[in-house]
Protein backbone atom coordinates (compact mmCIF):
# COMPACT_ATOMS: atom_id res chain seq x y z
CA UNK A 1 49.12 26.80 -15.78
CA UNK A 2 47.16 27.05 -12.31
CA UNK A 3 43.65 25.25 -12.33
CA UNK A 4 42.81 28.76 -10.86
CA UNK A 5 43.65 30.33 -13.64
CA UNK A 6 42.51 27.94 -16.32
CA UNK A 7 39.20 26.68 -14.63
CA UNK A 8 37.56 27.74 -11.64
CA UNK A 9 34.87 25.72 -11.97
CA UNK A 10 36.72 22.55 -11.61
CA UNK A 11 39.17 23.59 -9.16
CA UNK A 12 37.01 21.93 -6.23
CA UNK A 13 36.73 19.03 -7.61
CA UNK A 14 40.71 19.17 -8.37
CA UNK A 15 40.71 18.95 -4.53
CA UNK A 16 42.82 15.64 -4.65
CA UNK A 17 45.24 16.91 -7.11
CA UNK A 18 47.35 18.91 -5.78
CA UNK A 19 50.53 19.63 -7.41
CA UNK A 20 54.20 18.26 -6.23
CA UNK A 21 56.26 20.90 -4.37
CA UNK A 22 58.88 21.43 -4.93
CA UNK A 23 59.29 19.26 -8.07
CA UNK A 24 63.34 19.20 -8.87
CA UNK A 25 62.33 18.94 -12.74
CA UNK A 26 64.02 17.43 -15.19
CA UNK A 27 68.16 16.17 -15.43
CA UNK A 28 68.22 16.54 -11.03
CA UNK A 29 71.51 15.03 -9.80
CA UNK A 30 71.23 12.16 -8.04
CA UNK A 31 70.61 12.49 -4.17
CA UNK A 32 73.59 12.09 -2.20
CA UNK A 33 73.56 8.57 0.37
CA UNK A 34 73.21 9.03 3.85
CA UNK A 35 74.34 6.55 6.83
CA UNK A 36 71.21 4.52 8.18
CA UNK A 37 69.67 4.96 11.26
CA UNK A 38 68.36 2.66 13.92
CA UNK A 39 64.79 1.80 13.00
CA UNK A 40 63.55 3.27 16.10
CA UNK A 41 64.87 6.77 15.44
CA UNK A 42 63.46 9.09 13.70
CA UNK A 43 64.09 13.39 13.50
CA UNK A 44 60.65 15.17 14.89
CA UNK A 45 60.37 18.69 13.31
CA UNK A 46 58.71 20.92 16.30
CA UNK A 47 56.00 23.63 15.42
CA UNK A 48 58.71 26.11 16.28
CA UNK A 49 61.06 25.24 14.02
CA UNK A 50 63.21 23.47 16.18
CA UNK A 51 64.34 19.92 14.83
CA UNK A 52 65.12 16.68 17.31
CA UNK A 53 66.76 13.27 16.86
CA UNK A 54 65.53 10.53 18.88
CA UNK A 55 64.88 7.02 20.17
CA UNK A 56 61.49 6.39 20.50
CA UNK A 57 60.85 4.28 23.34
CA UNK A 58 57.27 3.04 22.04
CA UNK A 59 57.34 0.24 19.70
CA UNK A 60 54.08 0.80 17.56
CA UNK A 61 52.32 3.92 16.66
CA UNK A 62 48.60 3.88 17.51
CA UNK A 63 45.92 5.23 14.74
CA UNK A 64 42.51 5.63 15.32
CA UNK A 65 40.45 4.80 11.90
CA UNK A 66 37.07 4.68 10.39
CA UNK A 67 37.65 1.18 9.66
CA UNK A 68 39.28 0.51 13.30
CA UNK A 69 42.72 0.54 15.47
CA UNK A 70 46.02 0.24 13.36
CA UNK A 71 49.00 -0.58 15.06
CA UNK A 72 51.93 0.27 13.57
CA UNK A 73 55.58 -0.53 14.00
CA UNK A 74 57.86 2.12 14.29
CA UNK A 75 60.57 0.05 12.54
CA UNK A 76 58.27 0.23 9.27
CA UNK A 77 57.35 4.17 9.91
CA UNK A 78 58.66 6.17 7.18
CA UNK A 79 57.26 9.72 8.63
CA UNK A 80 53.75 10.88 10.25
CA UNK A 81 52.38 14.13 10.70
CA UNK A 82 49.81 15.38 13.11
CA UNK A 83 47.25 17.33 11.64
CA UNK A 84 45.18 20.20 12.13
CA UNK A 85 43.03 17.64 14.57
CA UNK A 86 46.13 17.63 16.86
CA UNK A 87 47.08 21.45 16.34
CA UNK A 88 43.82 22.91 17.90
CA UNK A 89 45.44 26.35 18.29
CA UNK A 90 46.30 26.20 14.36
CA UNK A 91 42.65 25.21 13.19
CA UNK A 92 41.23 27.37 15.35
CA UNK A 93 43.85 30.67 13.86
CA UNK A 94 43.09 28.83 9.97
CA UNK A 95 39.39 28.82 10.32
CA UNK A 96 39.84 32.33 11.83
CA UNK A 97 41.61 33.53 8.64
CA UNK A 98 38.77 32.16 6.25
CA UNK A 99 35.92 33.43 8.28
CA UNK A 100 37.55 37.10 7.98
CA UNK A 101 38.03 37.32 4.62
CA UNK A 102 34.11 38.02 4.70
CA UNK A 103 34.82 40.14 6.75
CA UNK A 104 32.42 43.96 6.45
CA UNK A 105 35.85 45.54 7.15
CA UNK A 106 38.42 45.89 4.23
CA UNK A 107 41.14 46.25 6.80
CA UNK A 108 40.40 42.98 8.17
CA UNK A 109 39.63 41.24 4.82
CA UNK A 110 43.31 42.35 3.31
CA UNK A 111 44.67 41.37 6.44
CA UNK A 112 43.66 37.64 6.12
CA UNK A 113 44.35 37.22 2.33
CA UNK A 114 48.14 38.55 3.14
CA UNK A 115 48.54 35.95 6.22
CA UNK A 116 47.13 33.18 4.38
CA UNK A 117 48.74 33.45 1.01
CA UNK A 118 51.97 33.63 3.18
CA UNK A 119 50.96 30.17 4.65
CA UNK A 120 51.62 29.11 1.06
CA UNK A 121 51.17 25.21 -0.29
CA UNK A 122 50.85 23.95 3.09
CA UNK A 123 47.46 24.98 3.23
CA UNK A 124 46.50 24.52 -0.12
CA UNK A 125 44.15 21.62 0.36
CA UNK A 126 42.48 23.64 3.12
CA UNK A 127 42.15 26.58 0.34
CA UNK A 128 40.54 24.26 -2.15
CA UNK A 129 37.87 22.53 0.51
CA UNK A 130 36.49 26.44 1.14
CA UNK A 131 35.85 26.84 -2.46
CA UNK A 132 32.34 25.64 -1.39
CA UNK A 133 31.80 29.31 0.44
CA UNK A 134 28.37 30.75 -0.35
CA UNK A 135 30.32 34.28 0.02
CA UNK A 136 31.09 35.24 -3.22
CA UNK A 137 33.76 38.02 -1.68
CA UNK A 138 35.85 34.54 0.42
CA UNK A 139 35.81 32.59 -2.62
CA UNK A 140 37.14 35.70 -4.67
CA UNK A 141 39.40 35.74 -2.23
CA UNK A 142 40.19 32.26 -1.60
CA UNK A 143 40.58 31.97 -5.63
CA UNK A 144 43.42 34.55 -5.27
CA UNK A 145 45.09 33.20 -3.16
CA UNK A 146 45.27 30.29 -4.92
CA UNK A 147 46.48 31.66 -8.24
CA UNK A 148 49.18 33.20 -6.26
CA UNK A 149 50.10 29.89 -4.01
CA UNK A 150 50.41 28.03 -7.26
CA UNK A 151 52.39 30.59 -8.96
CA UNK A 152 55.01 30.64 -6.21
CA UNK A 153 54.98 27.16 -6.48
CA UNK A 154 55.92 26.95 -9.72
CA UNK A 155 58.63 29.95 -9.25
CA UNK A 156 60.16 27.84 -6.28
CA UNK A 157 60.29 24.42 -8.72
CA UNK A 158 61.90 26.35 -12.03
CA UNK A 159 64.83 27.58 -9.71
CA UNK A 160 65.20 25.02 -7.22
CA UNK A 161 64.33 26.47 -4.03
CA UNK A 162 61.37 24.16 -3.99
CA UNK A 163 63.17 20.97 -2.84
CA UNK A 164 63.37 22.55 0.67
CA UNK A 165 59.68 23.35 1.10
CA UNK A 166 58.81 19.77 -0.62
CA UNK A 167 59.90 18.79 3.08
CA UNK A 168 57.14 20.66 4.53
CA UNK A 169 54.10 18.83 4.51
CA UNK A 170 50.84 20.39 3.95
CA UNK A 171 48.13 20.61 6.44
CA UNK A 172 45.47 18.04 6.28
CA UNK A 173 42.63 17.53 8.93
CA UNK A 174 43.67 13.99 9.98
CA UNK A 175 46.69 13.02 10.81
CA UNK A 176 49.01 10.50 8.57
CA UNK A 177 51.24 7.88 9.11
CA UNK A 178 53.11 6.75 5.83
CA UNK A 179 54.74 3.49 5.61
CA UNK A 180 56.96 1.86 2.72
CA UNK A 181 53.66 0.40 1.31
CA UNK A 182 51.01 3.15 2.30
CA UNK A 183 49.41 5.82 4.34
CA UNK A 184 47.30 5.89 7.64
CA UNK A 185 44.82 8.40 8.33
CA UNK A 186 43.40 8.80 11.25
CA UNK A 187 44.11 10.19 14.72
CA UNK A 188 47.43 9.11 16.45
CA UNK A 189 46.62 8.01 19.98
CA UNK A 190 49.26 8.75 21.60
CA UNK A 191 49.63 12.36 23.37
CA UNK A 192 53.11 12.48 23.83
CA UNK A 193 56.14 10.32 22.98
CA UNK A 194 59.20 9.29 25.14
CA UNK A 195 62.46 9.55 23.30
CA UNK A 196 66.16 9.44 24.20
CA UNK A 197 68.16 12.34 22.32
CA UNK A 198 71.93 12.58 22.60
CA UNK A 199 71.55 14.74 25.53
CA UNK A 200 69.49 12.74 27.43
CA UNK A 201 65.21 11.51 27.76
CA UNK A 202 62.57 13.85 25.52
CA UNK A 203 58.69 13.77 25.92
CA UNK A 204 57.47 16.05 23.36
CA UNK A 205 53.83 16.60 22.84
CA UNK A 206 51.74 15.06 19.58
CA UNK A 207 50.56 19.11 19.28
CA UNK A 208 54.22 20.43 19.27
CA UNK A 209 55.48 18.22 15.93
CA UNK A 210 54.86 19.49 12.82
CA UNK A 211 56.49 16.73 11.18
CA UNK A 212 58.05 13.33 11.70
CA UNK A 213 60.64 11.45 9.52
CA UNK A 214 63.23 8.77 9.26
CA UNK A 215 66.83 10.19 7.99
CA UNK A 216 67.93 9.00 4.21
CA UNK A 217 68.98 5.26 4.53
CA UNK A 218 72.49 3.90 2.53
CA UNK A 219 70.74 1.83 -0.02
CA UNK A 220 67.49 2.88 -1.42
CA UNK A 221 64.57 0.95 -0.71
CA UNK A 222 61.93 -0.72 -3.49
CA UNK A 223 59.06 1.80 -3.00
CA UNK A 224 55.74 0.49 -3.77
CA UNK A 225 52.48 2.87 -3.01
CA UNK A 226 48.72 2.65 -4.29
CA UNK A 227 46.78 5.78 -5.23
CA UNK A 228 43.23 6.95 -6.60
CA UNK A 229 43.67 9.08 -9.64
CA UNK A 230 40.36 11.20 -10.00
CA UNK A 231 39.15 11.79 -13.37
CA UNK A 232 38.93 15.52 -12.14
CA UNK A 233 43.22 14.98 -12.64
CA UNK A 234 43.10 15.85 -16.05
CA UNK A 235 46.01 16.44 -17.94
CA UNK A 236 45.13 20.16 -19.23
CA UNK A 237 44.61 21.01 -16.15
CA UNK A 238 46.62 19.68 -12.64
CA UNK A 239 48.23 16.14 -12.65
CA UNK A 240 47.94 14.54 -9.56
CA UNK A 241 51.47 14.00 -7.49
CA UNK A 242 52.53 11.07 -6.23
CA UNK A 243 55.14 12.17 -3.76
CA UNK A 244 57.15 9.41 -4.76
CA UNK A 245 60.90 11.04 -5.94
CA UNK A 246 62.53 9.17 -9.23
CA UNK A 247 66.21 9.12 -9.81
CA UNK A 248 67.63 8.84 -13.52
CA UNK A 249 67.54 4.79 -14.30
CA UNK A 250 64.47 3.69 -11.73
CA UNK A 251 63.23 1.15 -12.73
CA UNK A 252 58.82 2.06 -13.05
CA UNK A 253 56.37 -0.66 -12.96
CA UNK A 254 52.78 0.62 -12.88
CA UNK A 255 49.19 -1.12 -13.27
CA UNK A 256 45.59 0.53 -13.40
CA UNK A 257 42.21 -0.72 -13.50
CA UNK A 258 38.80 1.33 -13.39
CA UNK A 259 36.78 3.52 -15.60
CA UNK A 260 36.21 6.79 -16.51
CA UNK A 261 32.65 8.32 -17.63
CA UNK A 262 33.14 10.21 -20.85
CA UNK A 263 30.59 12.44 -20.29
CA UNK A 264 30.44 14.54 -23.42
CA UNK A 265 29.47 11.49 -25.40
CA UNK A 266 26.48 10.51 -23.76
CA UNK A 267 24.76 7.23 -23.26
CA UNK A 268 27.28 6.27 -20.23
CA UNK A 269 29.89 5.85 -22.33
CA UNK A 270 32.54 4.23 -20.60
CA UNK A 271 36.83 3.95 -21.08
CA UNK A 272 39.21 2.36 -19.28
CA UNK A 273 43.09 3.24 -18.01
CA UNK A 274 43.70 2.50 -21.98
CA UNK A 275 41.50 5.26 -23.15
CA UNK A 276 39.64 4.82 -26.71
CA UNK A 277 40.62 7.03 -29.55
CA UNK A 278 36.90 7.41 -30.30
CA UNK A 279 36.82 9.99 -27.53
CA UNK A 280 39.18 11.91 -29.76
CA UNK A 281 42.93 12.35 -28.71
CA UNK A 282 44.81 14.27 -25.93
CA UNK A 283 48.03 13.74 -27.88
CA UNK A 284 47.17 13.06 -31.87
CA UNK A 285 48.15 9.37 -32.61
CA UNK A 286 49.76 9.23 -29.25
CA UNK A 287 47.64 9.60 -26.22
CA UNK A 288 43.63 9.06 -26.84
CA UNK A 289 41.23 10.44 -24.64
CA UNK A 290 40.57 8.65 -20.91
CA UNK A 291 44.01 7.12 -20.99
CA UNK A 292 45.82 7.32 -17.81
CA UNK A 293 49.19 9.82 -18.26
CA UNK A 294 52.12 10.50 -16.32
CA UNK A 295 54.82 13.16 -16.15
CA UNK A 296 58.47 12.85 -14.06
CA UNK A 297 58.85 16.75 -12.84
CA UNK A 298 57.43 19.75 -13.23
CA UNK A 299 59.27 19.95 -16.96
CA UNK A 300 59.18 16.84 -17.93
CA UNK A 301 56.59 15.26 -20.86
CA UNK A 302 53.46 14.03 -20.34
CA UNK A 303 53.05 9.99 -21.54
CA UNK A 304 50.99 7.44 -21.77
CA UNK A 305 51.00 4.52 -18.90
CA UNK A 306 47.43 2.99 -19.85
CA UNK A 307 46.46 -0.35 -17.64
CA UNK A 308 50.15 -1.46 -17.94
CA UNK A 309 53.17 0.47 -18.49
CA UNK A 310 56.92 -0.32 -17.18
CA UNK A 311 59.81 2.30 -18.30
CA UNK A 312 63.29 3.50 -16.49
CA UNK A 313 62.96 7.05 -15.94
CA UNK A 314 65.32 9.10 -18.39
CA UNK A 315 65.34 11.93 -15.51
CA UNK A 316 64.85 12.52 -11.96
CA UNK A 317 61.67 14.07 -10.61
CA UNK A 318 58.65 13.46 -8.87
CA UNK A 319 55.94 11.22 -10.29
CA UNK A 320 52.32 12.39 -11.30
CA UNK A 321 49.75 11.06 -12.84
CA UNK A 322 46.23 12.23 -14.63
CA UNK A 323 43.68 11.29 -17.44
CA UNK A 324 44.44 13.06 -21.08
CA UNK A 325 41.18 14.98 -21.67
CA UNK A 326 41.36 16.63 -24.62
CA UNK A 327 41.36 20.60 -24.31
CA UNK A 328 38.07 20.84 -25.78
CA UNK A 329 36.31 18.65 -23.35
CA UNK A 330 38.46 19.80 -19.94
CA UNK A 331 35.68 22.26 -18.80
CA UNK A 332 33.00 19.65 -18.15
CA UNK A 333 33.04 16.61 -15.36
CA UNK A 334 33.89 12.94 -16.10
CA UNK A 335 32.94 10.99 -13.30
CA UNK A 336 35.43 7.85 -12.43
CA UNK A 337 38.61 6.99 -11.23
CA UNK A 338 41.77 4.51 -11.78
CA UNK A 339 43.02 2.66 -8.98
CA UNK A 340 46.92 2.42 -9.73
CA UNK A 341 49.95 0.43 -8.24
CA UNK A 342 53.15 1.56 -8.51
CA UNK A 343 56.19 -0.05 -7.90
CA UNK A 344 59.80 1.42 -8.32
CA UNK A 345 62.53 -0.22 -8.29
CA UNK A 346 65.91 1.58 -7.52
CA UNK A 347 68.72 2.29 -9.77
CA UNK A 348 71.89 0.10 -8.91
């Protein structure tokens, strides 16, 4: 069920929790082991679909943050992605698509819905963030488009063309570097980067990658990652996704702390990651209202992982995690978040 669909009044505040692409779903076999590459190579996928293996010849990535200069090592760069910042010519065609749908000519209005549904996920946070639009014939529009992104979404998961465009990041303002540990955002310094390819020195241009990664290593890694799981993640509704992939027999360790303002009850009530069954039950005797949830795939069952929960994962899948509102209650707003750690350890 599509938050379009099931509530449009919360689907801007949803903004954060946006739904894994490409999600295998449950019983996914296990992902085949790769050879490791040097930690200073890593495969740049170009805006024209062209894909490049290289050395990088800089030792750090540069990112410009509110909270100052990062510098990181490309050794401990997992992937990065410019974003719409550092695709000018993209923002400026996106923002060109939204203003049009307001457009006083049909033609033109049609036009724009058809090119930006065909964008598809990758845009969907950009979708979500002009939900604000005073125009009530864009965020008709805009709406549509978004039933119809997240229905093709969900088509793409149930037969398993999704796990090719869960490579595909989506387009965010900023630009990202992940690491084992976390993400940057920011804006990447550097213009260009200097690489050696089998057939010789590269510069390619910040504005002509789409994406960055590092190839599948031998033995898989310990992932750890922390996230902000907005109350507005409600379980009913649209879990939040992790991007972090399970494989049958991981080993899950995961902590929470924070509160969540149960709004319906008045007088500030207050619950924690734990939830309190006298906010009623998203799951009778299981799963009481506040408690922090997860769910492995698109298929898979919802649980409860509360302020501590460790479990091996009975399936493969991609993690996500929300707050069990009970269906009565998931039209109104509940101020709050959890701040969560994860930790997985691999499978032997």
């Amino acid at each position: 069920m599509t938050c379009g669909r099931y509530l449009p009044a919360l689907c801007l505040a949803a903004l954060l929790c946006l739904p894994a692409l490409g999600d295998p779903g449950k019983d996914e076999p296990a992902r085949p082991a790769a050879e490791p590459a040097p930690p200073d190579t890593l495969k740049f996928h170009m805006m024209d679909g062209s894909v490049i293996t290289g050395k990088m010849a800089a030792k750090e990535i540069v990112v410009q943050t509110p909270y100052g200069t990062l510098k990181i090592p490309v050794a401990d760069v997992r992937s990065f992605r410019p974003g719409l910042q550092s695709h000018p010519d993209m923002q400026s065609r996106i923002d060109g698509l939204f203003e049009r749908l307001g457009s006083a000519d049909q033609t033109e209005r049609d036009a724009a819905q058809r090119d930006l549904t065909q964008m598809g996920p990758t845009l969907r946070g950009e979708l979500l963030a002009h939900l604000k639009d005073a125009d009530p014939e864009r965020k008709s529009r805009l709406q549509t488009i978004l039933d119809q992104t997240d229905d093709s979404a969900d088509d793409d998961a149930d037969s398993g063309a999704g796990a090719a465009a869960a490579t595909t990041p989506t387009w965010t303002r900023e630009d990202a570097v992940e690491t084992r540990d976390f993400t940057v955002a920011g804006a990447i310094a550097a213009p260009k980067f200097d690489l050696v390819s089998v057939y010789g020195p590269l510069t390619v241009n910040l504005g002509d990658i789409r994406f960055a990664q590092r190839d599948a290593v031998n033995a898989r890694e310990e992932q750890r990652k922390s996230i902000e799981v907005e109350a507005t993640c409600m379980a009913p509704n649209s879990l939040k996704a992790t991007s972090l992939h399970l494989e049958k027999g991981d080993t899950v360790i995961i902590t929470a702390s924070g509160q969540v303002t149960m709004t319906p009850w008045g007088g500030n009530a207050v619950v924690g990651p734990d939830g309190g069954a006298n906010y009623q039950w998203y799951l009778p005797g299981k799963i009481p209202g506040g408690a922090l949830v997860g769910k492995i795939g698109k298929d898979g069952e919802v649980f409860k992982v509360g302020s501590k929960y460790t479990f091996k994962a009975e399936h493969a899948g991609v993690l996500s995690l929300g707050v069990g509102i009970p269906l009565e209650y998931a039209g109104q707003g509940f101020p709050g978040q959890y701040s969560v750690k994860i930790v997985i350890r691999p499978h032997p």
